[in-house]
Protein backbone atom coordinates (compact mmCIF):
# COMPACT_ATOMS: atom_id res chain seq x y z
CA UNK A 1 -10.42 86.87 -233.05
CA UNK A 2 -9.43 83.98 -231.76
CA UNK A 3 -6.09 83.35 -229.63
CA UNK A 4 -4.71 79.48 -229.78
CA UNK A 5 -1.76 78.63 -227.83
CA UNK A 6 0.23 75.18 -228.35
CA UNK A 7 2.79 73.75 -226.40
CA UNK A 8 4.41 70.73 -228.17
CA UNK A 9 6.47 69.87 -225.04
CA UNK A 10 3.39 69.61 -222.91
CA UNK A 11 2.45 65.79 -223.77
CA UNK A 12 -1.23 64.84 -222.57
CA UNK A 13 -1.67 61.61 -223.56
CA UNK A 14 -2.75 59.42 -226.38
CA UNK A 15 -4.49 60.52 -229.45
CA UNK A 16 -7.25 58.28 -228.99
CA UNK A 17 -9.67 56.50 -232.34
CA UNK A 18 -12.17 59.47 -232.42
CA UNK A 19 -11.65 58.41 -235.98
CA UNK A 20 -13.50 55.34 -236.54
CA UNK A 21 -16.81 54.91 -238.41
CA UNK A 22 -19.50 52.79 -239.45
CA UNK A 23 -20.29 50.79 -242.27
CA UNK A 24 -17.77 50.82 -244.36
CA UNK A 25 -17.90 52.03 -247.83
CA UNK A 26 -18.05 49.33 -250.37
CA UNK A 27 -20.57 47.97 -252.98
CA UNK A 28 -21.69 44.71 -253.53
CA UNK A 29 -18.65 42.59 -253.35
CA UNK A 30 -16.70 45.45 -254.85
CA UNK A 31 -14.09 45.88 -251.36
CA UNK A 32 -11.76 48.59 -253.60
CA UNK A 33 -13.56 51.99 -251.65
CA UNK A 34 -12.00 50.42 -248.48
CA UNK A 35 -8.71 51.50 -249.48
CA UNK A 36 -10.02 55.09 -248.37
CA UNK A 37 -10.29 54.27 -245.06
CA UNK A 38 -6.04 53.75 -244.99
CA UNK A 39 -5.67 56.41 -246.45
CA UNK A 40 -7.14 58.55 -243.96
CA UNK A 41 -5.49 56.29 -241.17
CA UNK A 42 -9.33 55.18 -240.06
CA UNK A 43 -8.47 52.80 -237.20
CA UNK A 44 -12.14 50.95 -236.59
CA UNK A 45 -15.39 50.60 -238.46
CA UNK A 46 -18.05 49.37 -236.71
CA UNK A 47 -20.31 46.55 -238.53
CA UNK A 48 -23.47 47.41 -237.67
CA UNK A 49 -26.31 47.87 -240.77
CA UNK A 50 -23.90 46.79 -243.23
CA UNK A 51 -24.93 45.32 -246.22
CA UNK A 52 -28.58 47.19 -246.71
CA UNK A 53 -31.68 45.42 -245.40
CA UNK A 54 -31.00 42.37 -243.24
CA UNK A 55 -27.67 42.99 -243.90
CA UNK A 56 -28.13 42.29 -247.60
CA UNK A 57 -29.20 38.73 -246.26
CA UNK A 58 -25.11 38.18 -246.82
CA UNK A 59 -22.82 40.04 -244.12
CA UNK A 60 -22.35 39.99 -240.45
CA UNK A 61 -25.89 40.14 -238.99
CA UNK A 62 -25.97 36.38 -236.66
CA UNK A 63 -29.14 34.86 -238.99
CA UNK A 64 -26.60 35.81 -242.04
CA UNK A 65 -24.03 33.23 -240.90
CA UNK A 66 -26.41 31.14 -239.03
CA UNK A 67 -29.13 30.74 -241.27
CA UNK A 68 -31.37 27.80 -239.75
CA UNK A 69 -31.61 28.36 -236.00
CA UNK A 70 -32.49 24.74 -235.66
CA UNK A 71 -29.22 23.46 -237.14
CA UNK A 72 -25.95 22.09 -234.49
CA UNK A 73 -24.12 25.33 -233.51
CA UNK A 74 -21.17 23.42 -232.87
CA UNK A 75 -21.00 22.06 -236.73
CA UNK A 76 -19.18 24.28 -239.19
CA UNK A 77 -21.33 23.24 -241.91
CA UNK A 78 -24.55 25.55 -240.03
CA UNK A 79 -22.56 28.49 -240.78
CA UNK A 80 -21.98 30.68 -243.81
CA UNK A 81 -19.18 33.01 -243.51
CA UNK A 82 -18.26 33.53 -247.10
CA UNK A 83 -18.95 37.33 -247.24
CA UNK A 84 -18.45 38.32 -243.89
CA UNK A 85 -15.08 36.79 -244.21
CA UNK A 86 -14.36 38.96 -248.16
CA UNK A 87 -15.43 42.27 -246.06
CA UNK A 88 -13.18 41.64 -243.31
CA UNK A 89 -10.32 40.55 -244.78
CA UNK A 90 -10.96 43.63 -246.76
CA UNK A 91 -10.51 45.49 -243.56
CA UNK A 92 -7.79 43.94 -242.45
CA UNK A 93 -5.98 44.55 -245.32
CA UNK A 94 -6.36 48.09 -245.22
CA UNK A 95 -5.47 48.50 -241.69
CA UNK A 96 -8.47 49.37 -240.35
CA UNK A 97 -9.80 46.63 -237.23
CA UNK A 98 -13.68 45.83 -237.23
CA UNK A 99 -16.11 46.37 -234.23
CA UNK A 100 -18.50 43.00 -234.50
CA UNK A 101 -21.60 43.63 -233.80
CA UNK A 102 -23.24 40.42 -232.85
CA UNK A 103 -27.03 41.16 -233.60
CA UNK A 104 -29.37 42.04 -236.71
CA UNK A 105 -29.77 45.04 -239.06
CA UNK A 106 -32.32 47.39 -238.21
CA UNK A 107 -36.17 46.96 -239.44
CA UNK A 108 -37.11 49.87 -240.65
CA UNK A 109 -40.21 49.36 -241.44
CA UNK A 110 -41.22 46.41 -238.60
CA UNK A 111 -44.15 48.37 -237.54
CA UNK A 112 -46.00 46.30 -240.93
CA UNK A 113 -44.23 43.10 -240.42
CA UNK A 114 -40.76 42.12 -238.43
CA UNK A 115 -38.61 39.75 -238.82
CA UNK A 116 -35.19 39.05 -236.91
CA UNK A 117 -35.52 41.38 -234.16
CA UNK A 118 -37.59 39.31 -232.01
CA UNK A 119 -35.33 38.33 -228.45
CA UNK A 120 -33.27 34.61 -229.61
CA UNK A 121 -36.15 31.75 -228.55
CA UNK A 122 -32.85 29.50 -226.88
CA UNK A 123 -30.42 32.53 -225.48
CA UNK A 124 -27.94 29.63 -224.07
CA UNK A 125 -27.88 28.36 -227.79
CA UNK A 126 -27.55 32.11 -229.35
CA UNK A 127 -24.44 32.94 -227.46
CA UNK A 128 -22.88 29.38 -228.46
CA UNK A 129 -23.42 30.93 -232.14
CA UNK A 130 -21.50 34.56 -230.66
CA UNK A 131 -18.87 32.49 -229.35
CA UNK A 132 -18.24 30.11 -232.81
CA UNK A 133 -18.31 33.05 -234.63
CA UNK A 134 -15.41 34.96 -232.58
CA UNK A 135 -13.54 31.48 -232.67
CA UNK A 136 -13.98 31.52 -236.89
CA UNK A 137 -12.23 35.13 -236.54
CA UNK A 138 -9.91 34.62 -233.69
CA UNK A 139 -8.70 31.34 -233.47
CA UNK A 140 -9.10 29.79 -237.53
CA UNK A 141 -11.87 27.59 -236.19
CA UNK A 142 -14.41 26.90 -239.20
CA UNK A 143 -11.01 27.05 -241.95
CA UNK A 144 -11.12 30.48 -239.90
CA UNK A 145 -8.28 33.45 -239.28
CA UNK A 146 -6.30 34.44 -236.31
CA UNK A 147 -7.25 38.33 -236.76
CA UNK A 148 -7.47 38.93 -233.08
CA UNK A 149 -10.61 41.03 -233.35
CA UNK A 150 -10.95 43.05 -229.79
CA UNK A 151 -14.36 44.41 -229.31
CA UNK A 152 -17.65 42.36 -229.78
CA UNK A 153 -20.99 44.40 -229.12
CA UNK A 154 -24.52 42.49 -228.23
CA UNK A 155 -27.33 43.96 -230.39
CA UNK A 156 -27.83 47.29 -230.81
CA UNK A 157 -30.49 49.80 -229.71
CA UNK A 158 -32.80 47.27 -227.66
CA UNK A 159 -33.91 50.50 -226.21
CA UNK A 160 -35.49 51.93 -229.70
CA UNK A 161 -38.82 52.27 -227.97
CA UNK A 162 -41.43 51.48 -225.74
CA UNK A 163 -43.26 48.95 -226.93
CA UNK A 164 -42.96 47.17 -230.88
CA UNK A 165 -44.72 50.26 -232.30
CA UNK A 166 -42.02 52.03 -232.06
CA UNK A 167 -39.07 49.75 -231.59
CA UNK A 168 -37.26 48.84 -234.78
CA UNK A 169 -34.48 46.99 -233.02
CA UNK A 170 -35.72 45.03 -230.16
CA UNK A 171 -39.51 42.89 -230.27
CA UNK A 172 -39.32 42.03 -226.77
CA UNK A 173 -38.81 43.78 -223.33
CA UNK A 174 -36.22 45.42 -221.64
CA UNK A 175 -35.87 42.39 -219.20
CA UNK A 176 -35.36 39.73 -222.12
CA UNK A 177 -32.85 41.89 -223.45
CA UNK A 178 -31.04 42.31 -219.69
CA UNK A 179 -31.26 38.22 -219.90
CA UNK A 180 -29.40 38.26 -223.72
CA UNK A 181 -26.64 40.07 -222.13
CA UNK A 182 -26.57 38.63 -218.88
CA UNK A 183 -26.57 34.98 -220.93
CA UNK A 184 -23.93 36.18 -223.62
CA UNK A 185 -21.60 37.79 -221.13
CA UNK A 186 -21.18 35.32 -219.28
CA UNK A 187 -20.87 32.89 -221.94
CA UNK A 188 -18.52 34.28 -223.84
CA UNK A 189 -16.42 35.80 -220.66
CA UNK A 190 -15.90 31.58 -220.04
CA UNK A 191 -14.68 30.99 -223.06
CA UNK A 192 -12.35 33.87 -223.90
CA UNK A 193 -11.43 35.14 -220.95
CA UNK A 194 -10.31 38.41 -221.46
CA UNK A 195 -8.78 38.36 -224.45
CA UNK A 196 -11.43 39.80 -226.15
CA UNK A 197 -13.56 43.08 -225.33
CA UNK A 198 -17.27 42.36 -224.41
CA UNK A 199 -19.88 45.20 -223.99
CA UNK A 200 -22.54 46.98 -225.49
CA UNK A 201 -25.39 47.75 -225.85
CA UNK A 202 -25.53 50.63 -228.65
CA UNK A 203 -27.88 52.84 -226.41
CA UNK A 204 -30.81 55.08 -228.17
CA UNK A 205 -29.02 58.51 -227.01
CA UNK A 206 -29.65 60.50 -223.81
CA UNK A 207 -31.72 63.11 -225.88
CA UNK A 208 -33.43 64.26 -222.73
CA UNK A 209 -30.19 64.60 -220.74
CA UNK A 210 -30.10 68.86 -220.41
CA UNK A 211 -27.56 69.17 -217.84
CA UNK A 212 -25.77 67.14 -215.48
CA UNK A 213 -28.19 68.51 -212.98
CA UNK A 214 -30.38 65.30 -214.77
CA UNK A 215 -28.48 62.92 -213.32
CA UNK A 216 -29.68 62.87 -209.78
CA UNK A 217 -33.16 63.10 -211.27
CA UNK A 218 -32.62 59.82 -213.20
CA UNK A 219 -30.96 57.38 -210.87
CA UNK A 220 -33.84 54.25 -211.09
CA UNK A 221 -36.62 56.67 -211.80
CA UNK A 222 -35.95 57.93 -215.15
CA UNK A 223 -36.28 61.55 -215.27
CA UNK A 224 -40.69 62.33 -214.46
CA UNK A 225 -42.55 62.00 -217.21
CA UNK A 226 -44.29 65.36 -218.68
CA UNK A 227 -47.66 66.33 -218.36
CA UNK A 228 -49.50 64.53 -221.34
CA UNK A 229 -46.17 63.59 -222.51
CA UNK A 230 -45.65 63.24 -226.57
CA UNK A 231 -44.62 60.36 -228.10
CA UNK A 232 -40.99 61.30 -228.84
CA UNK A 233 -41.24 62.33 -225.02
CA UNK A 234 -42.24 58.48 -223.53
CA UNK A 235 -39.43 56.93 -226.19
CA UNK A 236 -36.83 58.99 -224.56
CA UNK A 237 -38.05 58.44 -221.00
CA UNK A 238 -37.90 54.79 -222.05
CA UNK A 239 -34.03 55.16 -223.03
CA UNK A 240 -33.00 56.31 -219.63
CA UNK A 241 -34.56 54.16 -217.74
CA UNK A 242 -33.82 51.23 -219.76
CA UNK A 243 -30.14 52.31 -219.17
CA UNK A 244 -30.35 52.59 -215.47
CA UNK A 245 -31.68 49.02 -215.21
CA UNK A 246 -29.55 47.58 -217.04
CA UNK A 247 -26.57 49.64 -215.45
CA UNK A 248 -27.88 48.15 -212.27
CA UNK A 249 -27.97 44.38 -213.41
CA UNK A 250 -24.54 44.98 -214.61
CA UNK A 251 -22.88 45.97 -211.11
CA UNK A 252 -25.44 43.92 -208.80
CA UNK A 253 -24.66 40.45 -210.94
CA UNK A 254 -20.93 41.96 -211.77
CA UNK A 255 -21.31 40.68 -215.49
CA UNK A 256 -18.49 41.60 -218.60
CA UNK A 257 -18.65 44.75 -219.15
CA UNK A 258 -15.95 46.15 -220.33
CA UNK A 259 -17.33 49.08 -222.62
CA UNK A 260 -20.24 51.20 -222.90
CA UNK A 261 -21.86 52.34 -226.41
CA UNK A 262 -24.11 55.08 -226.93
CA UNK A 263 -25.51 56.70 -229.76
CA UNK A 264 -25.85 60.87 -230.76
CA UNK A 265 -27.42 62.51 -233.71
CA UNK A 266 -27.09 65.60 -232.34
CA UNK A 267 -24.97 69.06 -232.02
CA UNK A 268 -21.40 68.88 -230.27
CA UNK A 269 -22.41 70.69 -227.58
CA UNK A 270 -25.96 69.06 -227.18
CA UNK A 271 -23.19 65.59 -227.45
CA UNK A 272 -20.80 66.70 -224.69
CA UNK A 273 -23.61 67.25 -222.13
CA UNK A 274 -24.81 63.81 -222.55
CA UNK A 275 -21.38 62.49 -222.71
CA UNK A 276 -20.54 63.87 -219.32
CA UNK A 277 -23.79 62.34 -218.22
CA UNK A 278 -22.65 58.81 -219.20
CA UNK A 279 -19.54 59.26 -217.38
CA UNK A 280 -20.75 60.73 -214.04
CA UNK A 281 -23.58 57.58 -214.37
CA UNK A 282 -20.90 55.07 -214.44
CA UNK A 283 -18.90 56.35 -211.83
CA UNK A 284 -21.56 56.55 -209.77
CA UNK A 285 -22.21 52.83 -210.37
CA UNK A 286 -18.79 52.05 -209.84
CA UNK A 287 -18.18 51.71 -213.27
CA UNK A 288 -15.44 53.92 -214.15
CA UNK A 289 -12.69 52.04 -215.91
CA UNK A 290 -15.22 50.97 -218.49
CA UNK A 291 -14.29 52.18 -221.83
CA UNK A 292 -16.86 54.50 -223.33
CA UNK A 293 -17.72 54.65 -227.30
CA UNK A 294 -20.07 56.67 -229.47
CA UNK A 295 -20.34 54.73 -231.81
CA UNK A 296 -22.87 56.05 -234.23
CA UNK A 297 -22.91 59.68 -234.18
CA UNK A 298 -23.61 62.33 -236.97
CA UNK A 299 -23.80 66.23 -236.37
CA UNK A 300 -24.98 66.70 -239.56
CA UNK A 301 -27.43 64.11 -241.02
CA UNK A 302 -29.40 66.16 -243.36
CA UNK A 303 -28.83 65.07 -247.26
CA UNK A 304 -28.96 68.91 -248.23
CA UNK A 305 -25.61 69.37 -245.75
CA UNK A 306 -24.23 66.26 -246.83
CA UNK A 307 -21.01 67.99 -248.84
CA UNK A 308 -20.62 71.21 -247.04
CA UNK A 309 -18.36 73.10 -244.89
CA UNK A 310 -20.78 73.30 -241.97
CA UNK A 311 -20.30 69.27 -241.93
CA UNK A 312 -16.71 68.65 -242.29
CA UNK A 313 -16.45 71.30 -239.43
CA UNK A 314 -18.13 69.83 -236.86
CA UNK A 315 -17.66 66.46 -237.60
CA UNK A 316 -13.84 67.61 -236.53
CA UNK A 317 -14.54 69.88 -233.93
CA UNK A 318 -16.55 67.01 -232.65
CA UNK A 319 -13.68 64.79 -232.98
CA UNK A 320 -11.59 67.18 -231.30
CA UNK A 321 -14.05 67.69 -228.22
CA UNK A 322 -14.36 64.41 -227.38
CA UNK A 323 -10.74 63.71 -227.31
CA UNK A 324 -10.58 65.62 -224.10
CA UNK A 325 -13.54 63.46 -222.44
CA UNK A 326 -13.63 59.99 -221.13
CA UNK A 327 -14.59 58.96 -224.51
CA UNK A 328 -12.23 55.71 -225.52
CA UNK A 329 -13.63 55.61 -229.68
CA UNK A 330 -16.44 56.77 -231.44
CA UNK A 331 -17.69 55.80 -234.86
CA UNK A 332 -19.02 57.99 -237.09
CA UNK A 333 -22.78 57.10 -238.81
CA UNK A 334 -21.45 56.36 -241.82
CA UNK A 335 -19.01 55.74 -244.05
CA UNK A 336 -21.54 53.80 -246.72
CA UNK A 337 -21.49 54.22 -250.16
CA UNK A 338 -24.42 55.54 -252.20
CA UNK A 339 -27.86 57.23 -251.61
CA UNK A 340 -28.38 57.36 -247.88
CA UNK A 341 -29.30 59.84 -245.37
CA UNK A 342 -26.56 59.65 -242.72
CA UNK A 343 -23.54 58.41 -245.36
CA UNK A 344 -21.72 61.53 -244.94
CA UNK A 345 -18.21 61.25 -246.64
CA UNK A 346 -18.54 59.98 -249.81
CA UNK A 347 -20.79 61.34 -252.60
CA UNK A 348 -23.67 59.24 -253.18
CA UNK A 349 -23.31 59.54 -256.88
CA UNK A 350 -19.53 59.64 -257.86
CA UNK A 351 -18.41 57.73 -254.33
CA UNK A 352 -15.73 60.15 -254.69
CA UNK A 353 -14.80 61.41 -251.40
CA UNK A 354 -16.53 64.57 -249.99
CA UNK A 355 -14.69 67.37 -247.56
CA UNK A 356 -16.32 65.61 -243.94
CA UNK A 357 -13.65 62.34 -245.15
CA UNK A 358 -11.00 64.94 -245.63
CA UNK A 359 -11.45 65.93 -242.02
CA UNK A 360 -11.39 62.36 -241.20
CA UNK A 361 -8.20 62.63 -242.84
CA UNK A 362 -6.20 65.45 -240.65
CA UNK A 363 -7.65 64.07 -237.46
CA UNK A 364 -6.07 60.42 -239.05
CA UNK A 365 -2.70 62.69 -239.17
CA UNK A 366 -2.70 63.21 -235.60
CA UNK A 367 -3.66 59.69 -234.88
CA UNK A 368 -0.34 58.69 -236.34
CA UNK A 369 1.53 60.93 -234.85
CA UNK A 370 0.15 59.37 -231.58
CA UNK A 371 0.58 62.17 -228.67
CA UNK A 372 -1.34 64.72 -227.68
CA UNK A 373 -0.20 67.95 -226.23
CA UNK A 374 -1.41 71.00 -224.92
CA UNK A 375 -3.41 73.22 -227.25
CA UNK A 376 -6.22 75.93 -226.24
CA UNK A 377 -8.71 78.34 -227.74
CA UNK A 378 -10.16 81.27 -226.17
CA UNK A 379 -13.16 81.58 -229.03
CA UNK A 380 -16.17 79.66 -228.16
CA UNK A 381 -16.71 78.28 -231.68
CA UNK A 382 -12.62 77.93 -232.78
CA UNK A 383 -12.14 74.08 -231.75
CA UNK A 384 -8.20 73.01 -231.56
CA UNK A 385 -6.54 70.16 -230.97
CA UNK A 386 -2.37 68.99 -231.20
CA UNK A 387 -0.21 66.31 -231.21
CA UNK A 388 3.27 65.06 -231.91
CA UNK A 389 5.52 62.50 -232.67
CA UNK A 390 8.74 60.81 -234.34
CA UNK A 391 7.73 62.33 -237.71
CA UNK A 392 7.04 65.54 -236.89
CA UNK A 393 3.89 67.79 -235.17
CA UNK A 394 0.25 68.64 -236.39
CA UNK A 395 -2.49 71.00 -235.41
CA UNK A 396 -5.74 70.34 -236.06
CA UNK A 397 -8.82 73.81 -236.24
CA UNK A 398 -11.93 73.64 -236.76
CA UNK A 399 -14.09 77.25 -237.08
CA UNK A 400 -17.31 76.23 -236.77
CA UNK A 401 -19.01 80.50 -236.20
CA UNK A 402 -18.22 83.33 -238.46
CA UNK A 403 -15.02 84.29 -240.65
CA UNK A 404 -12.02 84.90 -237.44
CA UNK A 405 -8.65 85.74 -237.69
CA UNK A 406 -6.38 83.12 -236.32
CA UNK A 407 -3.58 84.23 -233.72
CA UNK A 408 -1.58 81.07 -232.87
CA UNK A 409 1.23 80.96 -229.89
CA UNK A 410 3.99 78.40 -231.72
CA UNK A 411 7.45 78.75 -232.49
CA UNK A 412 7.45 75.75 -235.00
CA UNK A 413 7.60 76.15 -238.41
CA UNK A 414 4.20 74.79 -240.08
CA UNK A 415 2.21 74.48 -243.27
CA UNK A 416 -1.47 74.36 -243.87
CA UNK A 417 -3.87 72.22 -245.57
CA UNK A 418 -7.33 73.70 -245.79
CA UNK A 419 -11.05 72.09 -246.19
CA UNK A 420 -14.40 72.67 -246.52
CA UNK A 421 -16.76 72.43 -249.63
CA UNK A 422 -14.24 74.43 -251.96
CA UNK A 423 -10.66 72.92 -250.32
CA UNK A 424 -10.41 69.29 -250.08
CA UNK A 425 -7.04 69.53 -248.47
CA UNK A 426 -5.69 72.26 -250.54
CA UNK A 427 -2.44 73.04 -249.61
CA UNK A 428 -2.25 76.88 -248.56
CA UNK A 429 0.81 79.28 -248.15
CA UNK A 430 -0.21 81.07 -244.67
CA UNK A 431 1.15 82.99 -241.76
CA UNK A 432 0.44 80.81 -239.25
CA UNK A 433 1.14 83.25 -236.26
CA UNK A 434 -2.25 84.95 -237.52
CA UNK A 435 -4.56 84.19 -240.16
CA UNK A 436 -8.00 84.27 -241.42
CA UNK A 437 -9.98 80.79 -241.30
CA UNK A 438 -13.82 81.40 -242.53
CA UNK A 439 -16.63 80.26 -241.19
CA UNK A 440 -17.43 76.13 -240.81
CA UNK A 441 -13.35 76.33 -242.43
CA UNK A 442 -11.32 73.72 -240.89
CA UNK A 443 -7.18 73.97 -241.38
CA UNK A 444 -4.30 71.40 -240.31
CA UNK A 445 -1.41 72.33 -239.79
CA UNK A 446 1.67 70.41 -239.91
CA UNK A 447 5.46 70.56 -239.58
């Protein structure tokens, strides 16, 4: 059993955009799939891989829109932003805002030949490109818009490995990529002060991060490599102590920085540990008020769970976890379209929505409603989380162990809407003071 109080006059806060995901699901130049993302009251997607390889050599990646390195950065004419701008004015227009990732798609398969991940030969020149692209979106230069876009990421796991046979993001070292950022920062602090949100760097994952014992153990020494140590074992040496370097640049040279973006593949438990890691690192670097995103994340990337119960329910008690941390967004790995291993909420045949977007959906209920307040759960695998608002109130379970019955402390009047693989947000006539929710069964509730 498993007792849940809520107290709708306890407010804590802010429902905050656990809700956001990457690539956005659309197919060729067919934008209609966005509409999806409104509906579920999706705040962000992330542009990072978008497209297919080299971002279909048409959206967002910087050799997509600058195509001839050689050409005058400061001439309109070296750019092409014709699909970049059809995607995200297809964003726009369904109310969800875009996280730019200024960088390339990842190379897959670089390990036989790579192409665009090599570090920019003329850094000075590649953050003049950053900063005409922001001004195309931001301030209609280019026959531009004026979308405002906040939060502008540089590259994306640099970290990916030691050396380039393993790393299919970054053909260089970890000290070209410090100078990238250090370069781009600073450039594009200058020019836009802070109205825009600069940050990065879309860091590998603490995988080796156990307990938050680690972090003394990893300040500038990573944490000791193993005894004959396996390759999987040097890779994630490699991401902590590329992190701690670059943590230290950040605070010795105080560059921009104003969020941090890491990346999980991994159970929500496994996710918390290493998101209390990242906070208690930054603190200790004086580095607190930075914002903190996941921003690709995916408790459940097999293709055989792709669909099921046991994915829609902890993708939400995910969401619902990380509301209570420092965490300031995260973006779900992904909201594609299509055959892919990680596109978890639409099916890859159809494209008609699976249960893990209906999730997405309830948790979009209490991002509207905009408050959070006080809601507990004394079962270890019942996850809970409440808000309210001028329309009404909403609570949000996710049972991610075996069938339980339900007792929840409210005197408000509430319906259900159930999901998992069966219940796509089936409305269901309930008790709420105690009922039955089955295992990896998430409900909302709402009055």
């Amino acid at each position: 059993m498993a007792n849940i109080s809520v107290d709708f006059n306890k407010k804590l806060g802010k429902i905050k955009p656990m809700n956001g995901v990457g690539q956005p699901p659309f197919g060729g130049i067919d934008f209609s799939f966005i509409k999806y993302l409104k509906e579920a009251n999706i705040p962000y997607s992330r542009l990072h891989d978008v497209g297919g390889w080299f971002g279909g050599n048409m959206f967002v990646d910087i050799p997509n829109i600058f195509r001839d390195f050689e050409a005058d950065e400061n001439d309109p004419a070296s750019y092409d932003f014709v699909f970049t701008d059809m995607l995200i004015a297809a964003l726009e227009k369904n109310d969800c805002k875009p996280v730019y990732r200024l960088g390339v798609t990842i190379e897959n398969f670089h390990y036989i030949k790579a192409y665009r991940i090599f570090p920019p030969g003329d850094m000075q020149k590649w953050a003049r490109i950053c900063e005409h692209i922001i001004r195309h979106y931001n301030e209609g230069w280019a026959d531009g818009y004026h979308y405002g876009i906040e939060y502008w990421e540089i590259w994306n796991e640099p970290d990916n490995g030691i050396d380039n046979t393993q790393n299919m993001m970054w053909h260089g070292t970890k000290e070209e990529f410090y100078e990238l950022y250090r370069v781009t920062s600073k450039h594009l602090r200058e020019k836009f002060g802070n109205s825009i949100k600069i940050g990065g760097y879309g860091h590998s994952g603490f995988y080796v991060v156990d307990s938050i014992e680690d972090i003394e153990k990893s300040i500038g020494i990573g944490l000791g490599m193993r005894e004959n140590p396996t390759d999987w074992e040097r890779r994630t040496e490699y991401f902590i102590t590329f992190f701690d370097g670059f943590i230290d640049m950040v605070v010795k040279e105080n560059l921009p920085f104003d969020f941090f973006s890491h990346h999980s593949y991994a159970s929500v438990e496994a996710t918390l540990k290493r998101q209390k890691y990242v906070e208690k690192r930054l603190e200790q670097a004086g580095l607190s008020n930075v914002e903190i995103h996941l921003n690709e994340w995916n408790t459940n990337a097999r293709v055989a769970e792709r669909g099921k119960s046991v994915a829609s329910a902890n993708t939400v008690a995910m969401m619902c976890v990380m509301q209570n941390t420092k965490m300031s967004m995260m973006c779900y790995y992904d909201a594609r379209l299509g055959i892919s291993m990680y596109g978890g909420l639409f099916n890859p045949m159809t494209y008609e929505p699976l249960c893990t977007y209906y999730g997405f959906k309830a948790f979009g209920k209490l991002y509207t409603l905009g408050t959070q307040v006080m809601a507990e759960s004394d079962a270890k695998d019942v996850y809970v989380l409440a808000a309210t608002g001028e329309s009404g109130c909403g609570v949000l379970i996710s049972n991610t162990g075996k069938d339980t019955e339900i007792k929840l402390n409210t005197d408000k009047k509430l319906h259900g809407y159930l999901i998992d693989e069966d219940n796509f947000y089936t409305e269901t006539d309930i008790d709420v003071k105690s009922f039955m929710l089955k295992e990896n069964q998430v409900i909302y509730l709402e009055g």
